[in-house]
Protein backbone atom coordinates (compact mmCIF):
# COMPACT_ATOMS: atom_id res chain seq x y z
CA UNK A 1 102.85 112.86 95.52
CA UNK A 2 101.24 115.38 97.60
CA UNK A 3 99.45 113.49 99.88
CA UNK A 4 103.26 111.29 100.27
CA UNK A 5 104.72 114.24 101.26
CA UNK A 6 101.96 114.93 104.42
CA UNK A 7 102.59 111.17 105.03
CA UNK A 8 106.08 111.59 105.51
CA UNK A 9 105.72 114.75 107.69
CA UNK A 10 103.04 113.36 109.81
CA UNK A 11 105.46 110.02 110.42
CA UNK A 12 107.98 112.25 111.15
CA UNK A 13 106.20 114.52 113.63
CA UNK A 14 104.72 110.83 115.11
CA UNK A 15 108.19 109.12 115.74
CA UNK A 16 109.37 112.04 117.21
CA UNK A 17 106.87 112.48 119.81
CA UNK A 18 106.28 108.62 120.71
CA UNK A 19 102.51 109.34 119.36
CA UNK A 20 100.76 107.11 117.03
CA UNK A 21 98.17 109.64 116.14
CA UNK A 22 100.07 110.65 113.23
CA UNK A 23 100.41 107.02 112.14
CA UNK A 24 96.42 106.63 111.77
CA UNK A 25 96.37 109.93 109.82
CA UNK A 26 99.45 108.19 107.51
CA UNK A 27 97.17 105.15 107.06
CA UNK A 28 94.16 106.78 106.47
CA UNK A 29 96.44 108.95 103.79
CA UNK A 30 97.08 106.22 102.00
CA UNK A 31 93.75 104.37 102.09
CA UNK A 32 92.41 108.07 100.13
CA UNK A 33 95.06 107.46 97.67
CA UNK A 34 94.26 104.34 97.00
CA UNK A 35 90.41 105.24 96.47
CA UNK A 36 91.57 108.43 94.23
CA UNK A 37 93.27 105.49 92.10
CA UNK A 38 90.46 103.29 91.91
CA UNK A 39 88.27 105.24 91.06
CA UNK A 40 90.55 106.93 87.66
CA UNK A 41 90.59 103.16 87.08
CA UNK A 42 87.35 102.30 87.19
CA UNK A 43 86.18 105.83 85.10
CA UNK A 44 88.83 104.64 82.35
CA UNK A 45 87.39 101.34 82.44
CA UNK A 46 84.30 102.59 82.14
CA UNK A 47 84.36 104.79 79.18
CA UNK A 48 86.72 102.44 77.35
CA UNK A 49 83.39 100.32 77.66
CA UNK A 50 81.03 102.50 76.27
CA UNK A 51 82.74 103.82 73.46
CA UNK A 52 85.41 101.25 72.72
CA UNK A 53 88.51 103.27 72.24
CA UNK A 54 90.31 105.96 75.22
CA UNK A 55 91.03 108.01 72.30
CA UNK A 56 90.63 112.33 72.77
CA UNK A 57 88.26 112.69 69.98
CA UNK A 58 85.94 110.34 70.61
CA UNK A 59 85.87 111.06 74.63
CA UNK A 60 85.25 115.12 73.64
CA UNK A 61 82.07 114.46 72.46
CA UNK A 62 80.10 113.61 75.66
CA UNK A 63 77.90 115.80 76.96
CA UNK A 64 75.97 116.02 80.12
């Protein structure tokens, strides 16, 4: 949501001053969210994988 809100600002500030340098900062905005979101994805996959359930109680118990 956080990142969204930059996006909007920095399309904002963009259109407003005919510059597409905001733009690229809006695209590369939402290229990092969609990274942040693979990656919970993949870490959920992951551990679902190893121990079979997503549950609290059996995710508190790993250690480094």
């Amino acid at each position: 949501m956080l990142i969204n809100a930059g996006n909007l600002n920095f399309l904002a500030f963009a259109r407003y001053h005919n510059d597409l340098t905001g733009a690229m900062f809006v695209l590369f905005g939402i290229c990092l969210a969609a990274v942040e979101a693979v990656i919970g994805l993949a870490l959920t996959v992951r551990l679902f994988r190893a121990h079979e359930t997503l549950g609290f109680h059996a995710i508190a118990n790993l250690r480094w």
